[in-house]
Protein backbone atom coordinates (compact mmCIF):
# COMPACT_ATOMS: atom_id res chain seq x y z
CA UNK A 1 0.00 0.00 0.00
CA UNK A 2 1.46 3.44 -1.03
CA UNK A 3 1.08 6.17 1.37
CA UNK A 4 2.41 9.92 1.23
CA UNK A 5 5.18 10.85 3.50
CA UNK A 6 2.06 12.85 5.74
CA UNK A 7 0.63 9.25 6.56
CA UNK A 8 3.77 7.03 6.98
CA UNK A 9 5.55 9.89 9.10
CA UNK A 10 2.07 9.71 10.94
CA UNK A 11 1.91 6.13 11.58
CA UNK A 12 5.28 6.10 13.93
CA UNK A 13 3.55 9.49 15.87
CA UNK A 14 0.02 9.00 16.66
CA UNK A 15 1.24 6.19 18.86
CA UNK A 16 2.53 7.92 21.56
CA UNK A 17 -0.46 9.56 21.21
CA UNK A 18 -2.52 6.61 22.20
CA UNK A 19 -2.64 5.91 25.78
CA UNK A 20 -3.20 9.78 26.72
CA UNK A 21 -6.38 9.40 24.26
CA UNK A 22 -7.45 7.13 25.65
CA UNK A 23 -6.84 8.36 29.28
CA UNK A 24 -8.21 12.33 28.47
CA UNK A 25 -11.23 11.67 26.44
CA UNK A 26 -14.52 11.78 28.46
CA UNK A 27 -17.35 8.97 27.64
CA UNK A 28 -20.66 9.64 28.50
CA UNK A 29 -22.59 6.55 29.70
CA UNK A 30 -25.98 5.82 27.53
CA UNK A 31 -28.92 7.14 29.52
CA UNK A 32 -32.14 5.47 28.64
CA UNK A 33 -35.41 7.78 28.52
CA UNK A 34 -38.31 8.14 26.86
CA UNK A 35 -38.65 10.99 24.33
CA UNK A 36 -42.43 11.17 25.16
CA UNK A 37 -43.94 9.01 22.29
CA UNK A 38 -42.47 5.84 24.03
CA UNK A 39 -39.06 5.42 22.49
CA UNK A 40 -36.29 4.68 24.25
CA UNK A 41 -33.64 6.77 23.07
CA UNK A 42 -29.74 6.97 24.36
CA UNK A 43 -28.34 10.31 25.23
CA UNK A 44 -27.61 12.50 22.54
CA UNK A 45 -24.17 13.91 23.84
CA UNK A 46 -22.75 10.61 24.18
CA UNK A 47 -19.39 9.97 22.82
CA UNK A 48 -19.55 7.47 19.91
CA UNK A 49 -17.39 3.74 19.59
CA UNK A 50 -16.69 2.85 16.55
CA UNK A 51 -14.74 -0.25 15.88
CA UNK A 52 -13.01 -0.08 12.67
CA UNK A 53 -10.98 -3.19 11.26
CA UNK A 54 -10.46 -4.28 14.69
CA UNK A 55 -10.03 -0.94 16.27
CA UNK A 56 -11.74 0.98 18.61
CA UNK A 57 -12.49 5.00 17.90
CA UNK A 58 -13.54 7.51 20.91
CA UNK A 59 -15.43 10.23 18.50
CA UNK A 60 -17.66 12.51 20.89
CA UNK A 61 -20.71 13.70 19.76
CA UNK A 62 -21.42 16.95 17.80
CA UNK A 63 -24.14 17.53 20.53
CA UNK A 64 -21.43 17.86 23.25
CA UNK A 65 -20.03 20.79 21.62
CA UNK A 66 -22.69 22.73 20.66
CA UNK A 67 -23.91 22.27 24.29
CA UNK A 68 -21.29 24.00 25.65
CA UNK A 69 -21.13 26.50 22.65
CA UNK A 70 -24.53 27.35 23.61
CA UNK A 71 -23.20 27.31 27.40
CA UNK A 72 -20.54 29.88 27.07
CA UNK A 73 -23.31 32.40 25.74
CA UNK A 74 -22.51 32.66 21.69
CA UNK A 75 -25.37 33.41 20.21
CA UNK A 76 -26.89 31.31 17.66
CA UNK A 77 -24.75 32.46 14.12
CA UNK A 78 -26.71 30.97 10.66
CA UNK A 79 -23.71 32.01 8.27
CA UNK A 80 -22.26 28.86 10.51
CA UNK A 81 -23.81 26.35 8.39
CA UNK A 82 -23.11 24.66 5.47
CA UNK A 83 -25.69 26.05 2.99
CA UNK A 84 -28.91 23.47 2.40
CA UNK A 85 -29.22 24.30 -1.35
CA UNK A 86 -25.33 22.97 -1.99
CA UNK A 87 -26.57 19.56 -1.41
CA UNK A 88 -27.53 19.07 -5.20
CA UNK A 89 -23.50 19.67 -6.18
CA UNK A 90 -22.52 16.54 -4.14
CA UNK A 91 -21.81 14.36 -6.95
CA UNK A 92 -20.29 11.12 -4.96
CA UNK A 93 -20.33 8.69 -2.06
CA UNK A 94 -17.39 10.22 -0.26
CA UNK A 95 -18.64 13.88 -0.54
CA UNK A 96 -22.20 12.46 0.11
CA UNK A 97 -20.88 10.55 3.34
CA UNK A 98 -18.74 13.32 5.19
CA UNK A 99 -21.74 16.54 3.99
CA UNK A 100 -24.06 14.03 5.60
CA UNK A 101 -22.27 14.45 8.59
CA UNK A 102 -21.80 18.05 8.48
CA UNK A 103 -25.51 18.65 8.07
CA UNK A 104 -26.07 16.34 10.94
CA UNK A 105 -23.84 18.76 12.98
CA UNK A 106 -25.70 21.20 11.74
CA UNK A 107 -29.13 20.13 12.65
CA UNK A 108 -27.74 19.75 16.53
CA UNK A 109 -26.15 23.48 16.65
CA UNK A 110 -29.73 24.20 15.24
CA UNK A 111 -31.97 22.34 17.83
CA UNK A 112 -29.54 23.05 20.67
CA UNK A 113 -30.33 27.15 19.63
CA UNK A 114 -34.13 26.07 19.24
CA UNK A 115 -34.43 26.82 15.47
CA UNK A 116 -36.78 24.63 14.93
CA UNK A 117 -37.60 25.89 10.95
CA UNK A 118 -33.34 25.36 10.66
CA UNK A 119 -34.07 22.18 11.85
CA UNK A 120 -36.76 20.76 10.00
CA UNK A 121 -35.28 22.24 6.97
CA UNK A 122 -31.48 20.86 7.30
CA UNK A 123 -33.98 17.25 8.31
CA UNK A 124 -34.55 17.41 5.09
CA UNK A 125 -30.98 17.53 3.62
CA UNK A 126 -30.50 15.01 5.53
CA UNK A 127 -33.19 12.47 4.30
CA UNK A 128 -32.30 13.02 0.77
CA UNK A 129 -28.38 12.41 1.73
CA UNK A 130 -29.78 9.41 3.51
CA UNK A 131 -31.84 8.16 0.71
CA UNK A 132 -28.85 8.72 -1.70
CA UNK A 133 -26.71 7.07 0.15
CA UNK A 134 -29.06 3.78 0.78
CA UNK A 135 -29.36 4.82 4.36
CA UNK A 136 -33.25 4.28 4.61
CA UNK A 137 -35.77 4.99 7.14
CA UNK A 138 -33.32 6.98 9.17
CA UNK A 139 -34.39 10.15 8.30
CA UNK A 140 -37.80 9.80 6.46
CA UNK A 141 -41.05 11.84 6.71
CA UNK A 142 -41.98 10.49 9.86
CA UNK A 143 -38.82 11.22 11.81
CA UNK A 144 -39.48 14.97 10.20
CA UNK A 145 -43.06 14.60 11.12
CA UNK A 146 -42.20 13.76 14.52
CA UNK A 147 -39.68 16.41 14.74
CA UNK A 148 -42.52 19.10 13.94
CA UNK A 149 -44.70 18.02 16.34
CA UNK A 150 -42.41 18.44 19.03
CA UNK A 151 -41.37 22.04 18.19
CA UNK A 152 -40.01 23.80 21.87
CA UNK A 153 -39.13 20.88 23.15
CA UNK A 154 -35.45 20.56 22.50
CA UNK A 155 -34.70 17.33 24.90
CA UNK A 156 -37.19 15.38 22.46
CA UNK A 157 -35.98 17.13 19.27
CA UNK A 158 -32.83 15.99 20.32
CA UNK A 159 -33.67 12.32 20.91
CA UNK A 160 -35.33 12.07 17.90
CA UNK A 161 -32.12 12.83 15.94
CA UNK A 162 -30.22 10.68 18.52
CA UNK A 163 -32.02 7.85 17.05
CA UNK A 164 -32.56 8.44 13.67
CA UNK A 165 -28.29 8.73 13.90
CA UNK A 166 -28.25 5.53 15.87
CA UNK A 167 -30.40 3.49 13.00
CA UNK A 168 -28.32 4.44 10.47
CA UNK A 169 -25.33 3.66 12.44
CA UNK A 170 -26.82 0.13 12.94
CA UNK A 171 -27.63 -0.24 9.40
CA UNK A 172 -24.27 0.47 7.64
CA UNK A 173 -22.29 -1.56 10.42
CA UNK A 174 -25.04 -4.83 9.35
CA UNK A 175 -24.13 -4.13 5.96
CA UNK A 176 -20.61 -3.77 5.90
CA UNK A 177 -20.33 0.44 5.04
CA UNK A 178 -18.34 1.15 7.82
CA UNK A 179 -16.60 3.36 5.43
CA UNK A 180 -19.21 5.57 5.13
CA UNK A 181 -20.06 5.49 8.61
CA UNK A 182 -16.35 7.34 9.34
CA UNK A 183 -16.65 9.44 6.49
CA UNK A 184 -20.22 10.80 8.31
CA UNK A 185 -18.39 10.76 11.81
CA UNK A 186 -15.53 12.95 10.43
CA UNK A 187 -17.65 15.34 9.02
CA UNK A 188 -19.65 15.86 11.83
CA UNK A 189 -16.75 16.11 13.64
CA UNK A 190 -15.25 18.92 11.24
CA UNK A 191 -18.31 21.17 10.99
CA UNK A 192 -18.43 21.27 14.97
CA UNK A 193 -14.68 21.91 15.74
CA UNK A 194 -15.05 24.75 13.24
CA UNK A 195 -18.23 26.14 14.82
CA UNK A 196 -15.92 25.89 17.90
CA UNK A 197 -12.61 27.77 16.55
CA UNK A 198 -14.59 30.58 14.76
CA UNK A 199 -16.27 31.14 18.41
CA UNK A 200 -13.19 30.32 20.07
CA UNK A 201 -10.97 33.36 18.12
CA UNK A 202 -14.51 35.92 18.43
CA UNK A 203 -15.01 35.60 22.22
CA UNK A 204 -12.03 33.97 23.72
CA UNK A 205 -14.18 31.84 26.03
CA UNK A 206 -11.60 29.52 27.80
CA UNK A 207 -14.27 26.56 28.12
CA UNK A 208 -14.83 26.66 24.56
CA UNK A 209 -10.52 26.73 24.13
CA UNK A 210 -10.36 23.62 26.53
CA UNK A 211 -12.88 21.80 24.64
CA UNK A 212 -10.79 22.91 21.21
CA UNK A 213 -7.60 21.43 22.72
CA UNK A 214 -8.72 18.91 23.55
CA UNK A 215 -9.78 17.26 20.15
CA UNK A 216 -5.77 16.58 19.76
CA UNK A 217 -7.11 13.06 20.62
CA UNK A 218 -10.38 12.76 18.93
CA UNK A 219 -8.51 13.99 16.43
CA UNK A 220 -5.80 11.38 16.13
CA UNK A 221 -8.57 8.59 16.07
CA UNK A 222 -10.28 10.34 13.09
CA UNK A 223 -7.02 10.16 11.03
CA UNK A 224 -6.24 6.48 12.41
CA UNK A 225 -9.90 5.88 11.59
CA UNK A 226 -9.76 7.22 7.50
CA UNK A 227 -5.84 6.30 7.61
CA UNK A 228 -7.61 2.75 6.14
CA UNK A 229 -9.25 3.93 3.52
CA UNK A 230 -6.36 6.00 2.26
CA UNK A 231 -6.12 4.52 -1.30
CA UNK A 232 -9.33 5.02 -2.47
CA UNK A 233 -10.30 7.81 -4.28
CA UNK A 234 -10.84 11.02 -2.34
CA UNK A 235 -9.74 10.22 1.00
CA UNK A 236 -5.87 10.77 0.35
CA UNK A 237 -6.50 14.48 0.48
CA UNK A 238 -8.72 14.84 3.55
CA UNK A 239 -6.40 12.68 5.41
CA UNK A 240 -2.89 14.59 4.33
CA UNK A 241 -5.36 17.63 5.80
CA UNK A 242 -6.17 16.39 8.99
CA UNK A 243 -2.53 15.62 9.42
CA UNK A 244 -0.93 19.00 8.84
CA UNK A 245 -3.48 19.93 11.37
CA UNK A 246 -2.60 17.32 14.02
CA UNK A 247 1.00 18.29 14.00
CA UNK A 248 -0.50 22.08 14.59
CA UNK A 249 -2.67 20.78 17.46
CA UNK A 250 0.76 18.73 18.72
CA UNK A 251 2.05 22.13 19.76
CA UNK A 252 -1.02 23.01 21.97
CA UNK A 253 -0.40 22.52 25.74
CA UNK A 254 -2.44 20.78 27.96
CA UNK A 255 -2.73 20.54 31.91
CA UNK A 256 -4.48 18.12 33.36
CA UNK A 257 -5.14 18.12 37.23
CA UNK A 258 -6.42 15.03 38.58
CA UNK A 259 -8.74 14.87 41.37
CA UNK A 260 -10.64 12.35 42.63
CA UNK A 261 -14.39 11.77 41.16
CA UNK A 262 -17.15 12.33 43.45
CA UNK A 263 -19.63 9.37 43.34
CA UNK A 264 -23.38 9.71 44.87
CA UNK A 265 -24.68 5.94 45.60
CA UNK A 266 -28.28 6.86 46.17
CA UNK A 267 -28.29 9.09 42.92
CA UNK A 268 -26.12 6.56 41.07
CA UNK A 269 -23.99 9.28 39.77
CA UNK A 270 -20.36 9.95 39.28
CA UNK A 271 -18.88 13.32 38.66
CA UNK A 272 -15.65 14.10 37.32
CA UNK A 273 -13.72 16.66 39.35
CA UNK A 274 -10.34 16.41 37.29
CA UNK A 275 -9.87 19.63 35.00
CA UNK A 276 -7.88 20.22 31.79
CA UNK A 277 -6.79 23.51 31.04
CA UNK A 278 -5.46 24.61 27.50
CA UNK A 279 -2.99 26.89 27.14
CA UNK A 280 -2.89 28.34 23.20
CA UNK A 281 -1.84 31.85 22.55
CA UNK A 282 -4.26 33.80 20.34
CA UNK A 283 -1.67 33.46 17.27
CA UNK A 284 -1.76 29.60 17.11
CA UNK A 285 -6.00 29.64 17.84
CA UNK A 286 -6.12 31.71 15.20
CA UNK A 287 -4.04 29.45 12.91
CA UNK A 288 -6.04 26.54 13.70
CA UNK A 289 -8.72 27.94 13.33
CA UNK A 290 -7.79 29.18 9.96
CA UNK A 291 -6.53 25.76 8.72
CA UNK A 292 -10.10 24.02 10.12
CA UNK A 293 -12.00 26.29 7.95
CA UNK A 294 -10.02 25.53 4.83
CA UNK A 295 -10.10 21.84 4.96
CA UNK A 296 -14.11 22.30 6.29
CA UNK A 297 -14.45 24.37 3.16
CA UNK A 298 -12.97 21.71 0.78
CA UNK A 299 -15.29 19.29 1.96
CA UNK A 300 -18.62 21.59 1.39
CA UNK A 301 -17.38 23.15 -1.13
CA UNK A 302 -16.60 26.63 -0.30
């Protein structure tokens, strides 16, 4: 297998990179509820598993950044999302597979913001990226028709695309399209880190900077994850991409502080106590930021 001299220097790097992603990234346990129409849904800010030719990917949720987006008191910005009319000029699979995942990004900054007309109509991207993609039933009229009818009520807005995400998850692992279930990961992934860096460089909120550094990992698993597929057409670019960026996001500095968990028996909860700070001057943000919006740009065509 030929590989550019981004990937093979890669390969020898991201492993010392491995144990500290695994030990800094934050999984969020499944919660089981009911979205109100009797569903059992998982939570929608969970991080996502993927196992990949025998490998196992932490990838957390788009939902878990625009929570905290919406947290640090950004207001809601449309010119953020990828334009619904430029879903017509996706010609193939690939571009097809990682816009799908950008919209679905989308649709969570949307509901988190409570725009519900944003939402239903970037649903609708998303059901005819579904349906070209073989995806079906995921995102139909009736996940769109349940979405209207629960207009102001973001928790259930939010299931609902928690498990129309979740059935099309199960569907391309059953049929072997794992594939194009990373290509949809890593452009969710994309469209939400830069909604993050564009906020990140306009308000210099230090939550939103943590969260920012802290995708070094996530974002060593996405280029292990597409690393696979290098030699088919498409992905050779996107992947030299993500690793220029990688070595930019090498230079970040993190500090962790450990301290012990605090765990309430009769709630059955556990909370994390142990904080990471990021320390980035406004130079290098603005540089990452930069390069996320170029390669995010490439990929919705921009």
């Amino acid at each position: 297998m030929i590989k550019s001299k981004y990937v093979n220097r890669w390969m020898g790097y991201s492993s010392a990179l491995a144990f500290a992603a695994i030990f800094m990234v934050g999984c969020v346990s499944d919660v089981k509820k009911d979205d109100g129409e009797g569903v059992a849904v998982v939570d929608s800010s969970a991080t996502k598993l993927m196992t990949i030719g025998g490998s196992m990917f932490s990838i957390p949720s788009p939902i878990q950044t625009a929570l905290l987006i919406e947290k640090s008191g950004a207001d809601y910005n449309k010119s953020f999302l990828n334009d619904a009319k430029k879903v017509t000029t996706y010609a193939t699979n690939y571009q097809k597979a990682l816009n799908l995942g950008v919209y679905g990004a989308d649709v969570g900054y949307v509901t988190i913001y409570d725009q519900s007309q944003d939402a239903i109509k970037y649903l609708g991207v998303i059901n005819k990226l579904s349906d070209e993609l073989g995806i079906t039933g995921a995102f139909d009229q009736n996940t769109i028709k349940r979405f209207e009818n629960n207009f102001g009520k973001r928790d259930s807005m939010l299931n609902l695309v928690a498990v129309a995400y979740r059935s099309s998850d199960a569907f391309l692992k059953d049929n072997d399209r794992m594939n194009v279930g990373a290509l949809i990961l890593a452009g969710g992934w994309i469209e939400t880190l830069y909604f993050s860096t564009q906020i990140a460089v306009k308000d210099k909120n230090q939550d939103v900077i943590n969260r920012i550094g802290e995708q070094k990992y996530t974002l060593n698993n996405i280029v292990k994850m597409l690393t696979q597929y290098y030699n088919q057409p498409e992905y050779d670019v996107l992947v030299d991409d993500l690793i220029e960026l990688a070595y930019d996001f090498d230079a970040i500095d993190i500090q962790y502080t450990y301290e012990k968990s605090t765990v309430d028996v009769a709630k059955k909860t556990t909370k994390i106590n142990s904080k990471t700070v990021v320390v980035i001057t406004p130079e290098h943000l603005k540089a990452i930021a930069d390069k996320v919006a170029k390669i995010r740009n490439k990929i919705v065509g921009q």
